[in-house]
Protein backbone atom coordinates (compact mmCIF):
# COMPACT_ATOMS: atom_id res chain seq x y z
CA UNK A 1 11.17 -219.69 106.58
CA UNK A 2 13.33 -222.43 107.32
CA UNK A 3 14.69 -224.82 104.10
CA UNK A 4 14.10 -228.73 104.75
CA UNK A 5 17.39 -230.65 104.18
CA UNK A 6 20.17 -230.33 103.99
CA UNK A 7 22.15 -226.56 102.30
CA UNK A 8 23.49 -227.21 99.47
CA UNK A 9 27.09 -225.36 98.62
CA UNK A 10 28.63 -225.39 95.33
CA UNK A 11 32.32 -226.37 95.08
CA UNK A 12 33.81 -224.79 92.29
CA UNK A 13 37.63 -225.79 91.17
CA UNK A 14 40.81 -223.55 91.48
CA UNK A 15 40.72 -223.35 87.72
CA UNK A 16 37.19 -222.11 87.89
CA UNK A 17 37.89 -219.56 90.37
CA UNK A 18 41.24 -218.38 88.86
CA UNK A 19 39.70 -217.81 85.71
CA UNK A 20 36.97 -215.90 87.24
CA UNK A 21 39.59 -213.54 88.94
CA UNK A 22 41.62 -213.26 85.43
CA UNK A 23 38.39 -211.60 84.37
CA UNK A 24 37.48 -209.97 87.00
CA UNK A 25 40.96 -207.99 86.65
CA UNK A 26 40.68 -207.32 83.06
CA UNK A 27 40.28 -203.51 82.45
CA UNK A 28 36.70 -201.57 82.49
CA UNK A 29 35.29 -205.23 83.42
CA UNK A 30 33.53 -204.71 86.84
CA UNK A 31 33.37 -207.55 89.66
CA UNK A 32 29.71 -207.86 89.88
CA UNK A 33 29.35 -208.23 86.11
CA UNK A 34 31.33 -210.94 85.96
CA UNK A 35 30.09 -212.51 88.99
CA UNK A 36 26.71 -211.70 87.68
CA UNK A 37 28.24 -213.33 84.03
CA UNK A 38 28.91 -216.74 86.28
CA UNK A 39 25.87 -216.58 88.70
CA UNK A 40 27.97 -216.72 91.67
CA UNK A 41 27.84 -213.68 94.40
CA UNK A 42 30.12 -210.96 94.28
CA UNK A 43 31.14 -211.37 97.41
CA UNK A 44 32.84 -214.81 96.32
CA UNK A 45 34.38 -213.63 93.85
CA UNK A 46 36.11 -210.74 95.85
CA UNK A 47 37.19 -213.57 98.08
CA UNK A 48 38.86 -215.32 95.18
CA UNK A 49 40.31 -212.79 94.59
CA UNK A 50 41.62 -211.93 97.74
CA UNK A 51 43.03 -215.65 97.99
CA UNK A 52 44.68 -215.04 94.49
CA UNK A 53 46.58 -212.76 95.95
CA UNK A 54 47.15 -214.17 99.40
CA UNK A 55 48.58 -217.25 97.35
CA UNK A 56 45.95 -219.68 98.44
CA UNK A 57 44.57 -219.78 94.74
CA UNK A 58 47.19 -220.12 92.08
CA UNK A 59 46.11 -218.30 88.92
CA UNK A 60 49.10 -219.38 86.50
CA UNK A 61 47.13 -222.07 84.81
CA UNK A 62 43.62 -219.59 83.93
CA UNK A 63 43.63 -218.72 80.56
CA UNK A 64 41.00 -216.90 78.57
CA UNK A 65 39.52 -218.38 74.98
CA UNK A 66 39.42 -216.14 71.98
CA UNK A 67 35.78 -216.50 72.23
CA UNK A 68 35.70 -214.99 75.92
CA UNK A 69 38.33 -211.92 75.44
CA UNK A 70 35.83 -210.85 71.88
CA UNK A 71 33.11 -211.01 73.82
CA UNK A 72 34.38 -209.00 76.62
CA UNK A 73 35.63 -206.80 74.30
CA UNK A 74 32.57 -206.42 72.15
CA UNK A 75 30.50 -205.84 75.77
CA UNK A 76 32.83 -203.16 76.87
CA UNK A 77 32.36 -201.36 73.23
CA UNK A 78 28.52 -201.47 73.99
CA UNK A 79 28.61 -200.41 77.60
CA UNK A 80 30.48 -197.71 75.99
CA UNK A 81 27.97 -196.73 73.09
CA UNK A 82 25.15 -197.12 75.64
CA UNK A 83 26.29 -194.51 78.01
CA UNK A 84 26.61 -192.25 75.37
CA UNK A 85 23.12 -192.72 73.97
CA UNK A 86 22.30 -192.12 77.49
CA UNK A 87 24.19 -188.43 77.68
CA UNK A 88 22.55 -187.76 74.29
CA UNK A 89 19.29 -188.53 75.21
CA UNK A 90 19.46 -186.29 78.89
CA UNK A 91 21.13 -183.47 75.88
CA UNK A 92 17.88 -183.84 73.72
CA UNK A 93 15.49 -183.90 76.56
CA UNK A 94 17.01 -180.45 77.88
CA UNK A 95 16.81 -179.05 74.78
CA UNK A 96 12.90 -179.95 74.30
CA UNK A 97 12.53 -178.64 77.19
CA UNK A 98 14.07 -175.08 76.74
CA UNK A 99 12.27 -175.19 73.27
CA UNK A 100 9.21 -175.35 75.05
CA UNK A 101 9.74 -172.77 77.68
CA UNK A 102 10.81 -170.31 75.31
CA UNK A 103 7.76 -170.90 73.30
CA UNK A 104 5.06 -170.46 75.81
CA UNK A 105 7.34 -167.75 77.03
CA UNK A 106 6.71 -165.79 73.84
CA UNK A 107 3.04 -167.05 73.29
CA UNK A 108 1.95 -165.85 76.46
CA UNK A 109 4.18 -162.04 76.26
CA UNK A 110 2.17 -161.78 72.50
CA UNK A 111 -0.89 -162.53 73.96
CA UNK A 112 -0.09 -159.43 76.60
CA UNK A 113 0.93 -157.18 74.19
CA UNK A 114 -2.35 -158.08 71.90
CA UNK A 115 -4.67 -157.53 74.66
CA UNK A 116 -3.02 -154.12 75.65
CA UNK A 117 -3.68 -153.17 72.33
CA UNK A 118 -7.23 -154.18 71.82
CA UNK A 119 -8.26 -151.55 74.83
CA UNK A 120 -6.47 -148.33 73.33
């Protein structure tokens, strides 16, 4: 379906966009994240950050608050603790699951071994 008017394009300022590469290069911090983290399209930010290096975008002036780098860091620290909770949880599951398997393994080869006895 077909928008009335005119499209509207955000303009965002060389500031904007070089801090959004500086944090888009920071270690363990992934591009759509931090595009996510700004609603702006990955895409555009891989373009930045293609610019940043092709010169077109100067990045000398983008700086990062305290605020921004503890929060980073403090996201990083739970992406962390999450995808272990994740590994323990598949662990856990596994191990139900052979608990169980094992027990109606051994209910069912008693229940044999009672019948076979019943008709001596």
């Amino acid at each position: 379906m077909a928008r009335a008017g005119p499209r509207k394009v955000a303009r965002y300022a060389d500031q904007f966009k070089a801090t959004a590469v500086k944090l888009s290069g920071l270690p363990g911090v992934l591009i759509k994240d931090v595009a996510e983290a700004l609603d702006i399209h990955p895409f555009m930010l891989s373009l930045w950050r293609k610019e940043v290096r092709d010169g077109v975008i100067v990045a000398r002036g983008a700086k990062l608050d305290v605020q921004t780098k503890a929060e980073l860091k403090r996201l990083k620290e739970l992406e962390r603790r999450y995808k272990l909770l994740k590994e323990e949880h598949e662990l856990l599951k596994k191990a139900i699951r052979f608990a169980s398997d094992r027990k109606r393994k051994c209910s069912s080869s008693s229940k044999q071994t009672g019948s076979s006895a019943k008709s001596r």
